[in-house]
C-alpha atoms as a PDB file:
ATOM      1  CA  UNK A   1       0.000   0.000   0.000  1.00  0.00           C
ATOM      2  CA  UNK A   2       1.365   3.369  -0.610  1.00  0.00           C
ATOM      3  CA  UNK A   3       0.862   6.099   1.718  1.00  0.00           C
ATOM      4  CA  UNK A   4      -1.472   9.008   0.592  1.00  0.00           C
ATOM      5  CA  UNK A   5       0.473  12.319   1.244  1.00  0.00           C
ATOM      6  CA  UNK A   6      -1.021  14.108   4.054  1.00  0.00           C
ATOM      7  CA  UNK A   7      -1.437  11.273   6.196  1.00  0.00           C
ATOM      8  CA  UNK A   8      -0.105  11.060   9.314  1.00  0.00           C
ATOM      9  CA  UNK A   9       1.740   7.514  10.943  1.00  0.00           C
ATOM     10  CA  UNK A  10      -0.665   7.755  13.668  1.00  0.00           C
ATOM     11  CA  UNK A  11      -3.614   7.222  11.445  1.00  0.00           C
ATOM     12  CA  UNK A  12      -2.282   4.101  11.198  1.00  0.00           C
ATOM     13  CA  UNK A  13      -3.474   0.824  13.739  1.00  0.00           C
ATOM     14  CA  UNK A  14      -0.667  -1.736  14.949  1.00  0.00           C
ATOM     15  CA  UNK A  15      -1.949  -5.353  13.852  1.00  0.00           C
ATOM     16  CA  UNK A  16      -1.969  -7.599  16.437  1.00  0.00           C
ATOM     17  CA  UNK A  17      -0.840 -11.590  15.508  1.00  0.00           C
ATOM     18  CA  UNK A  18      -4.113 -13.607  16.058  1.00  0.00           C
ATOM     19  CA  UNK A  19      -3.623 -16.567  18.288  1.00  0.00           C
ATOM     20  CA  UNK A  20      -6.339 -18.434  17.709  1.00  0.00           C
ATOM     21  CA  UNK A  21      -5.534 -22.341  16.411  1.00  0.00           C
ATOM     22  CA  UNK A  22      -6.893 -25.763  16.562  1.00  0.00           C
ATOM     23  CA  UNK A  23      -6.023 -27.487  19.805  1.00  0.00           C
ATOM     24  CA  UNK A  24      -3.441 -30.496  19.148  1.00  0.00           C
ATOM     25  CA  UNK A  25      -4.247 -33.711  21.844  1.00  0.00           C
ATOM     26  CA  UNK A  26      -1.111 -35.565  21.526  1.00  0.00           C
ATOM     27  CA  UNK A  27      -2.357 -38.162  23.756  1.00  0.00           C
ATOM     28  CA  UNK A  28      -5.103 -39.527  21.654  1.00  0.00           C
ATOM     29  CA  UNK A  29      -3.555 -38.155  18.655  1.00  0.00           C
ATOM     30  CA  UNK A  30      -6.539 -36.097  17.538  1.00  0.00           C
ATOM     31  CA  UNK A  31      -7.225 -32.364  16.901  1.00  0.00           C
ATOM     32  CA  UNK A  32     -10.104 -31.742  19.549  1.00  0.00           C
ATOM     33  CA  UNK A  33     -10.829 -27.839  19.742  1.00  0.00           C
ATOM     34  CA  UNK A  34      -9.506 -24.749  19.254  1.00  0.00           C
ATOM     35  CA  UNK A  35      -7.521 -22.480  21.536  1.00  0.00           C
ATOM     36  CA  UNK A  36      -6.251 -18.999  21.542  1.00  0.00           C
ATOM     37  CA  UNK A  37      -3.951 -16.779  23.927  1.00  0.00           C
ATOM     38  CA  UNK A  38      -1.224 -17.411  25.728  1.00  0.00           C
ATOM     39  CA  UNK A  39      -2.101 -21.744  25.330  1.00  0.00           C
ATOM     40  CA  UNK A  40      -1.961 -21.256  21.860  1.00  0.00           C
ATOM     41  CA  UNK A  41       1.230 -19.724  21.982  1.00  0.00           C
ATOM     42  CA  UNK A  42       2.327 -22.192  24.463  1.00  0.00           C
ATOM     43  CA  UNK A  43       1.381 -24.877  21.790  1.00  0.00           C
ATOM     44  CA  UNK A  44       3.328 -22.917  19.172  1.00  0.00           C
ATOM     45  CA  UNK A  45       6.439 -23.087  21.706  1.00  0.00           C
ATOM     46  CA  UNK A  46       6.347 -27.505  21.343  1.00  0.00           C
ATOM     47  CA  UNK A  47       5.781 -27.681  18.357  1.00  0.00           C
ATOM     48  CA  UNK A  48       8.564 -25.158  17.006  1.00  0.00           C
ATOM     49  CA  UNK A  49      11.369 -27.121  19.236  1.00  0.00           C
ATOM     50  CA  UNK A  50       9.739 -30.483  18.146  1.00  0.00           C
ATOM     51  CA  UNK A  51      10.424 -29.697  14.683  1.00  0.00           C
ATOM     52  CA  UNK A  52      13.917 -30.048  13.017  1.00  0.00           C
ATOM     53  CA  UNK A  53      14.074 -27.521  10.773  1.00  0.00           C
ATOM     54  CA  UNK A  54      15.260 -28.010   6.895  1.00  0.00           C
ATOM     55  CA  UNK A  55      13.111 -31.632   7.201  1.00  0.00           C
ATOM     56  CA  UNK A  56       9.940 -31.210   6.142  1.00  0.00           C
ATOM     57  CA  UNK A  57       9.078 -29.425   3.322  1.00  0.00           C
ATOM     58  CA  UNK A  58       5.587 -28.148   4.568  1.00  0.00           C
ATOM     59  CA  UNK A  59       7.452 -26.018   6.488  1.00  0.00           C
ATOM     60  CA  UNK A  60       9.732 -22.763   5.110  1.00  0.00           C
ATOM     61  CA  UNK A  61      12.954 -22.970   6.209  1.00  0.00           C
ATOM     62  CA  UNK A  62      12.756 -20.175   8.778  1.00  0.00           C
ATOM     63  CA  UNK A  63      10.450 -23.084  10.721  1.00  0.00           C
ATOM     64  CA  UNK A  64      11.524 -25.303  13.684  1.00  0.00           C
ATOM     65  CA  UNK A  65      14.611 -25.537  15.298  1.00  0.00           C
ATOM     66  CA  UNK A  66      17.934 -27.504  15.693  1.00  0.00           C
ATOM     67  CA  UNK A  67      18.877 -29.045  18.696  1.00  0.00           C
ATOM     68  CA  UNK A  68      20.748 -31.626  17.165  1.00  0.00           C
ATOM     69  CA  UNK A  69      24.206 -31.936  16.429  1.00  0.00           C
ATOM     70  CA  UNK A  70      25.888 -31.124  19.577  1.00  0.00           C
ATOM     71  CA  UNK A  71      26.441 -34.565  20.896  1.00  0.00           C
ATOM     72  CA  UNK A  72      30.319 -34.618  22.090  1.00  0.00           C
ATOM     73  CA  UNK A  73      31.045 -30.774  22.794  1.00  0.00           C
ATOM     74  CA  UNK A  74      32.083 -29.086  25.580  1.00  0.00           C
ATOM     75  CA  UNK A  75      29.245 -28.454  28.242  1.00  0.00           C
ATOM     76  CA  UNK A  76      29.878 -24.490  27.768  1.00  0.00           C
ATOM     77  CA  UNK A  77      29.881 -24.305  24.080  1.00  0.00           C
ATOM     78  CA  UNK A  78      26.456 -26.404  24.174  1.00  0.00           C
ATOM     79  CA  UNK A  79      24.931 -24.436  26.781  1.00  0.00           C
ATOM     80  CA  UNK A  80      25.605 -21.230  24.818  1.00  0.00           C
ATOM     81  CA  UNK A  81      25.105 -22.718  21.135  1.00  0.00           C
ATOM     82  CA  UNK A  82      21.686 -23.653  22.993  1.00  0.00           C
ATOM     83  CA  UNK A  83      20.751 -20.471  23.851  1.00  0.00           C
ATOM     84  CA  UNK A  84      21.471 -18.666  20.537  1.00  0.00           C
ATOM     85  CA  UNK A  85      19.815 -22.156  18.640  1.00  0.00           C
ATOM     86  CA  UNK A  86      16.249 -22.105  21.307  1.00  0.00           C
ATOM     87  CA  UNK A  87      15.825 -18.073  20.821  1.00  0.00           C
ATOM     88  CA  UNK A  88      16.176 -17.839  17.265  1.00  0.00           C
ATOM     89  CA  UNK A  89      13.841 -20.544  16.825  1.00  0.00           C
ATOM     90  CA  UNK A  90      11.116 -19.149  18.614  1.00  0.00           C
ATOM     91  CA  UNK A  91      11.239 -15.378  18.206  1.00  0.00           C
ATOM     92  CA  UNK A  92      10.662 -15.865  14.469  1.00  0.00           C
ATOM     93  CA  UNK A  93       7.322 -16.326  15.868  1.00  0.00           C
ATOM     94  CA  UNK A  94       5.675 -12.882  15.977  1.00  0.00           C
ATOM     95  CA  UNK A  95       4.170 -13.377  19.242  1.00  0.00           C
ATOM     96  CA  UNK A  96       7.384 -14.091  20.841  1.00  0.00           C
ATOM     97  CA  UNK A  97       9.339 -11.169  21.819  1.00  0.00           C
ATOM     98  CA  UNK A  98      12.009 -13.115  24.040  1.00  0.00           C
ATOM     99  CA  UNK A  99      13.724 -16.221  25.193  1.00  0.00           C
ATOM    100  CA  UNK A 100      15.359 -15.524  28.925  1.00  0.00           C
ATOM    101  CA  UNK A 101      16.315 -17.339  31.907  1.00  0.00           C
ATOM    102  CA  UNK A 102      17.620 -20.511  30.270  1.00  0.00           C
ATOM    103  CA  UNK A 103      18.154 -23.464  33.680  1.00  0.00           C
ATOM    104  CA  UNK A 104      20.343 -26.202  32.046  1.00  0.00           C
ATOM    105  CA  UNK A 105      20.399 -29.932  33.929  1.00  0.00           C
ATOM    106  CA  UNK A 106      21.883 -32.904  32.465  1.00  0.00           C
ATOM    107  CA  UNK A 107      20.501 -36.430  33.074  1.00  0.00           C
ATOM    108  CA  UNK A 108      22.743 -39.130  31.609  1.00  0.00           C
ATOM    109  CA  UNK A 109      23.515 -38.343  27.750  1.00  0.00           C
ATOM    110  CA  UNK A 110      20.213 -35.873  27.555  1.00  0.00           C
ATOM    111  CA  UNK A 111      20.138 -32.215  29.105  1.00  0.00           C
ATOM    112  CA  UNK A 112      16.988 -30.428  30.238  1.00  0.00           C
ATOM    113  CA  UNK A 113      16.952 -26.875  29.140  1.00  0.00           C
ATOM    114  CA  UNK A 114      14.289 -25.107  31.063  1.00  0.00           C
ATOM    115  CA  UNK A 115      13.679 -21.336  30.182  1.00  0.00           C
ATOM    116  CA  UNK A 116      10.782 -18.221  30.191  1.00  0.00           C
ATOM    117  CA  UNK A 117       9.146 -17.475  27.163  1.00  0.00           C
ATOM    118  CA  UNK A 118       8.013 -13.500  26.944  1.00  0.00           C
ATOM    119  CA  UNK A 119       5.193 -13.628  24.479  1.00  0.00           C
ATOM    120  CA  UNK A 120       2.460 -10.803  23.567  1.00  0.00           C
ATOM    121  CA  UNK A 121       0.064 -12.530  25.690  1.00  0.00           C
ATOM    122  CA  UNK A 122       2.312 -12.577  29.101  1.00  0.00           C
ATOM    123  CA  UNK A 123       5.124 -14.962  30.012  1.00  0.00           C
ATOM    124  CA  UNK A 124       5.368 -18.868  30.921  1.00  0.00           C
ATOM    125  CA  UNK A 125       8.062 -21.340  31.663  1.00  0.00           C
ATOM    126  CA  UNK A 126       9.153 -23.906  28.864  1.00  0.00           C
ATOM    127  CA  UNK A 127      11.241 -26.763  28.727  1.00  0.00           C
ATOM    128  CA  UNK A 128      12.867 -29.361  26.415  1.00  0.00           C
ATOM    129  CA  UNK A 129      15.461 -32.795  26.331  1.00  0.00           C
ATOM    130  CA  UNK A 130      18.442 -32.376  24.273  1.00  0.00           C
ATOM    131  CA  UNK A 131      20.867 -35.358  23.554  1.00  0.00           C
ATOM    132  CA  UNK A 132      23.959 -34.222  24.422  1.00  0.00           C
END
């Protein structure tokens, strides 16, 4: 759209990412309802770290994240590599605006990386299993 001359920035209204999605029951495998707000974004949150991204071509390639490949580093390097890896894959959702706080635990060969999601709709705690 190109901007009529004479009009001002502030005649303009700030779109705000809808939320609203079908409701994913991974238990019984079935799509039962929808859901919107801060469980939708929640939702969003799984299924972007559950994806590997460049693996399904459904999905553009700015999509998903990659946790793998870090088996045999240094503890530091995959603690950090996490960090960067877990915030770029979810703030290129809209409705995240940050990743903080990141908690990392290892059990065994896997690592739990617990952290805060800051979303539009208010903040929540996250988590996900790495193998390390």
């Amino acid at each position: 759209m190109i901007p009529i001359s004479g009009t001002n920035i502030k005649d303009f209204e700030e779109i705000i990412p809808q939320t609203k999605t079908y409701k994913l029951n991974l238990l019984e495998g079935k799509i039962n309802d929808y859901i919107d707000g801060i469980d939708a974004i929640k939702q969003a949150v799984f299924k972007i770290l559950e994806t590997a991204r460049y693996q399904y071509l459904i999905y553009d390639f700015s999509y998903g994240s990659e946790l793998n490949g870090l088996i045999g580093k240094d503890s530091d390097y995959i603690e950090m590599e996490l960090r960067r890896r877990i915030r770029d894959a979810l703030t290129t959702d809209d409705r995240i605006i940050n990743v903080t706080d990141f908690v990392f635990s290892y059990e065994g060969e896997s690592m739990s990386v617990r952290f805060i999601v800051i979303s539009v709709e208010g903040s929540f705690e996250s988590e996900v299993m790495v193998n390390v």
